[in-house]
C-alpha atoms as a PDB file:
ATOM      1  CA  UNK A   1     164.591 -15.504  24.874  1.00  0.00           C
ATOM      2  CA  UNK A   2     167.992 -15.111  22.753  1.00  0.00           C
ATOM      3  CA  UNK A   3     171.361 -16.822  24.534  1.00  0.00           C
ATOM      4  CA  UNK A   4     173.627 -14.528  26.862  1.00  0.00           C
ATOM      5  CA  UNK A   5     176.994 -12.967  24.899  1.00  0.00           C
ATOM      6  CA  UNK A   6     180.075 -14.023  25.525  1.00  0.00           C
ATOM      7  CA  UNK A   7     180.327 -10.564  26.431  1.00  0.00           C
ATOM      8  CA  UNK A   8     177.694 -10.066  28.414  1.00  0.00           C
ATOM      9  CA  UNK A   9     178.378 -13.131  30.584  1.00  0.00           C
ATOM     10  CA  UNK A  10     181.324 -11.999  31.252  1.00  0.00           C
ATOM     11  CA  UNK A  11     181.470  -8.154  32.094  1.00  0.00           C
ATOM     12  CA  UNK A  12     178.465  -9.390  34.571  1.00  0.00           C
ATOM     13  CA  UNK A  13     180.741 -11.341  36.370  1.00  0.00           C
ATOM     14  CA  UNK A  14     183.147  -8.717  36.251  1.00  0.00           C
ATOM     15  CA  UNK A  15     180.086  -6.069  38.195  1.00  0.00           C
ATOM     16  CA  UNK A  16     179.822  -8.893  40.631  1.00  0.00           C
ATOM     17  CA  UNK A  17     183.651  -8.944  41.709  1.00  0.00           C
ATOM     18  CA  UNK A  18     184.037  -5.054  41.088  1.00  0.00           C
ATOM     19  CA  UNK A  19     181.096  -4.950  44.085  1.00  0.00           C
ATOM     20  CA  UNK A  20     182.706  -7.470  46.077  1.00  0.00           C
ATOM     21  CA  UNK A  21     185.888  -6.022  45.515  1.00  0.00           C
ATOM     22  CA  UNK A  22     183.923  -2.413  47.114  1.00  0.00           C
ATOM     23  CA  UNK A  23     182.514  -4.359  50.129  1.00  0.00           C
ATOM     24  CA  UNK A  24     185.856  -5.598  51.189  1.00  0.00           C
ATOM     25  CA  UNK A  25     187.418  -2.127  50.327  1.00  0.00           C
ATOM     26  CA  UNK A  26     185.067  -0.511  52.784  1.00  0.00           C
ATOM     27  CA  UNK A  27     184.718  -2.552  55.112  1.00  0.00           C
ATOM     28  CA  UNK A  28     188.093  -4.260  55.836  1.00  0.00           C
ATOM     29  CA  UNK A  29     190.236  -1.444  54.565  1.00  0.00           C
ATOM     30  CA  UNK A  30     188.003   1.293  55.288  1.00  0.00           C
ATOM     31  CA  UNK A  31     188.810   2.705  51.657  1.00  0.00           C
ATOM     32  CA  UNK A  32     185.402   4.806  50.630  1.00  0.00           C
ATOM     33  CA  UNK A  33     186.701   7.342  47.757  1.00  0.00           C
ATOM     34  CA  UNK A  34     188.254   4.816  44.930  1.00  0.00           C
ATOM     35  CA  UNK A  35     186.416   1.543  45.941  1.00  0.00           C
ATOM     36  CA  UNK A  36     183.462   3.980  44.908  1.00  0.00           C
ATOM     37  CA  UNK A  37     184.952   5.177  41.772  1.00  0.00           C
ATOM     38  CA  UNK A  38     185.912   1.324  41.038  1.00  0.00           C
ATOM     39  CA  UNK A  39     182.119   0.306  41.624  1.00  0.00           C
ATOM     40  CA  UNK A  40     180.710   3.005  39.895  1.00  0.00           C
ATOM     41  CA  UNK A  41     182.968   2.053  36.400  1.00  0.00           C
ATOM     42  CA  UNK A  42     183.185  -1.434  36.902  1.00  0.00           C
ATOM     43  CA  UNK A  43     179.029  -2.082  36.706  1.00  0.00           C
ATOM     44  CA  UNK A  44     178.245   0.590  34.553  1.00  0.00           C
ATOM     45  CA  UNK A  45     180.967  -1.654  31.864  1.00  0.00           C
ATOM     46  CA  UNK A  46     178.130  -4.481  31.596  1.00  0.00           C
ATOM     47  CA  UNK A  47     175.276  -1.971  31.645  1.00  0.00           C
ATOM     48  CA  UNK A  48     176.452  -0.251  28.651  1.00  0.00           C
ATOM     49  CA  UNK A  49     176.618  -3.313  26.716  1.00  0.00           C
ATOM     50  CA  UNK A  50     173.285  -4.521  28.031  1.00  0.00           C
ATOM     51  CA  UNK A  51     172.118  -1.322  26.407  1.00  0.00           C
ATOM     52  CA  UNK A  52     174.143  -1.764  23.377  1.00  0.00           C
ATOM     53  CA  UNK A  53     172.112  -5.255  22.680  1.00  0.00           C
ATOM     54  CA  UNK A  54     169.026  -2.789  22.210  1.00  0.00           C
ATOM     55  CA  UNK A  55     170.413  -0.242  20.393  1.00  0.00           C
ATOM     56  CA  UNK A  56     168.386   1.353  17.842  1.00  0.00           C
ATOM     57  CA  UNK A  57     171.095   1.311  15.052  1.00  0.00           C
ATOM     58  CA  UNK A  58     174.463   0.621  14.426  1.00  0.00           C
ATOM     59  CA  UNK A  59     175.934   4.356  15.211  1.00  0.00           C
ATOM     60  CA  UNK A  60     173.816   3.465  18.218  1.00  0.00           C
ATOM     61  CA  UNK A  61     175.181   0.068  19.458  1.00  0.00           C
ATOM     62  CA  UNK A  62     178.667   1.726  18.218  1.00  0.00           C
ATOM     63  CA  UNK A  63     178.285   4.601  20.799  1.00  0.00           C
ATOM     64  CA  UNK A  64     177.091   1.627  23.783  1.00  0.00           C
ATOM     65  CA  UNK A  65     180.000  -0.051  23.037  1.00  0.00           C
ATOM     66  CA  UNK A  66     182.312   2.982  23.099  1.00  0.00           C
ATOM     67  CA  UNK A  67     180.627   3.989  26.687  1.00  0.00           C
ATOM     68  CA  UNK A  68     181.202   0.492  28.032  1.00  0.00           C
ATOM     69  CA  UNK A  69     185.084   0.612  26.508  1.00  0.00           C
ATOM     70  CA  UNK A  70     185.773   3.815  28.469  1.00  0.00           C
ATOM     71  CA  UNK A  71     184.220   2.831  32.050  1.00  0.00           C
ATOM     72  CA  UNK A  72     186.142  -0.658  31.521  1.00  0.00           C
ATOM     73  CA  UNK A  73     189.444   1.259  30.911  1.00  0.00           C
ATOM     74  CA  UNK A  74     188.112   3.674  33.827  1.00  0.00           C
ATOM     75  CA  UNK A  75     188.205   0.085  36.001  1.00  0.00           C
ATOM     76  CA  UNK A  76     191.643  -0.551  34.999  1.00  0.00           C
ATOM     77  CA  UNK A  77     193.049   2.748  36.008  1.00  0.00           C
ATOM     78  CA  UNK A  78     191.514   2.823  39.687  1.00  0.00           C
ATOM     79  CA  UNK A  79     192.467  -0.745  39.780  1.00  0.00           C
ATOM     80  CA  UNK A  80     195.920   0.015  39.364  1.00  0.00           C
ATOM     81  CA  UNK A  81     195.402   2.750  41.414  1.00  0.00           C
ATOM     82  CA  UNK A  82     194.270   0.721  44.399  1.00  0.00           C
ATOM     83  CA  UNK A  83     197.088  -1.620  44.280  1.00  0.00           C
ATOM     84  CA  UNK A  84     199.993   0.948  43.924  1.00  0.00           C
ATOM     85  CA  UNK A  85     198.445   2.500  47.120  1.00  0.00           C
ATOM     86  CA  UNK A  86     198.359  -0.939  49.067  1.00  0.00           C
ATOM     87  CA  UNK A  87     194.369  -1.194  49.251  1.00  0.00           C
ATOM     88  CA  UNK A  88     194.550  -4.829  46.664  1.00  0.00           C
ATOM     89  CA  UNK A  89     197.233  -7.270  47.176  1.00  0.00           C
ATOM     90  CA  UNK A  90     198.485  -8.416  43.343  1.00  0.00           C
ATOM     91  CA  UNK A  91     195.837 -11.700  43.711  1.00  0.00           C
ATOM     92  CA  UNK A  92     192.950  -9.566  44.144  1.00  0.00           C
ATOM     93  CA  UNK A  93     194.107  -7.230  41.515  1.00  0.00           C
ATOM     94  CA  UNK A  94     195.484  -9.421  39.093  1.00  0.00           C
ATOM     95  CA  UNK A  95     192.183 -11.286  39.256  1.00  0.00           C
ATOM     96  CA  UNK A  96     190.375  -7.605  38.501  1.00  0.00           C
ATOM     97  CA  UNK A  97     192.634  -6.521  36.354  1.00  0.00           C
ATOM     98  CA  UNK A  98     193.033  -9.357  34.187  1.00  0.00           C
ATOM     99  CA  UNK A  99     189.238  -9.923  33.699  1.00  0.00           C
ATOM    100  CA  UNK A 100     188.812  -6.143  33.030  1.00  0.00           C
ATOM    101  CA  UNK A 101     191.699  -5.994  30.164  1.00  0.00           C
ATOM    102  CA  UNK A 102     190.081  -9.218  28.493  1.00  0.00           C
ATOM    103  CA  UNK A 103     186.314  -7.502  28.612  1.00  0.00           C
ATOM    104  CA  UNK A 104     188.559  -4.042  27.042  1.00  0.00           C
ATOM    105  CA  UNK A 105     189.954  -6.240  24.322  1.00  0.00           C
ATOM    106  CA  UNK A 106     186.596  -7.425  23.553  1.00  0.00           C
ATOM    107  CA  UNK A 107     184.514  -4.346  23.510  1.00  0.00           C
ATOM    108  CA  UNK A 108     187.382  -3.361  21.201  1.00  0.00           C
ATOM    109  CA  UNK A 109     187.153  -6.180  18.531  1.00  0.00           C
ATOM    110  CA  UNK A 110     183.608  -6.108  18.583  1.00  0.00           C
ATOM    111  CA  UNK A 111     183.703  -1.706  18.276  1.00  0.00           C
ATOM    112  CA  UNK A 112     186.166  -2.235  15.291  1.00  0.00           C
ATOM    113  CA  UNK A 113     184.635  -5.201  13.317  1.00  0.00           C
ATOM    114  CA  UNK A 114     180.864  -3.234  13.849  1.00  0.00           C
ATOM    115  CA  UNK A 115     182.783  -0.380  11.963  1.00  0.00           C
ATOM    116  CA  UNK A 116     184.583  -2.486   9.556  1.00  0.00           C
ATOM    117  CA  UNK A 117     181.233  -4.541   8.678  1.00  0.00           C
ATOM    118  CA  UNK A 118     179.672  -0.762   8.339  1.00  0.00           C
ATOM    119  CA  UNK A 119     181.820  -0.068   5.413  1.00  0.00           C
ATOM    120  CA  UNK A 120     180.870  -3.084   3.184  1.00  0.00           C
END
């Protein structure tokens, strides 16, 4: 069995605090409609790039990638969303929000040098 990615490690541990983050949402704040969204975006991130590990080409683990890049940023914005609005104090979101910029930056690197290495 091949070693875990940096990657992967890391936007699993971001699914498990995005559905922590949606059990105290709804049940301490009673917050049902963006805890949802923020669940939703924030474990499909490290499903995409599960999926991108078995892509069937490089267009292929591109397009994973891409996926994963645009529910991560999806996190981000009902992140911020939920803090502006008083549902996270700034620990809880910084926390989020940090780990869910660092997981964007990677997805992007990795996106760019695929395409980059593509060209050679």
């Amino acid at each position: 069995m091949s070693k875990k990615s940096v990657i992967q490690d890391k936007s699993f541990a971001f699914a498990i605090k995005a559905i922590n983050c949606y059990k105290f949402l709804s049940k301490e704040k009673k917050e049902f409609v963006m805890s949802k969204q923020l669940l939703r975006s924030g474990t499909s991130v490290g499903a995409n790039i599960r999926e991108a590990q078995n892509a069937q080409s490089k267009a292929d683990f591109i397009h994973k990638l891409s996926i994963s890049q645009k529910e991560c940023d999806e996190s981000i914005y009902w992140l911020e969303l939920l803090n502006a609005t008083d549902y996270l104090d700034d620990y809880k979101f910084k926390s989020l929000h940090n780990d869910a910029t660092e997981i964007l930056k990677i997805i992007r690197s990795i996106i760019l040098t695929t395409k980059q290495n593509l060209k050679k």
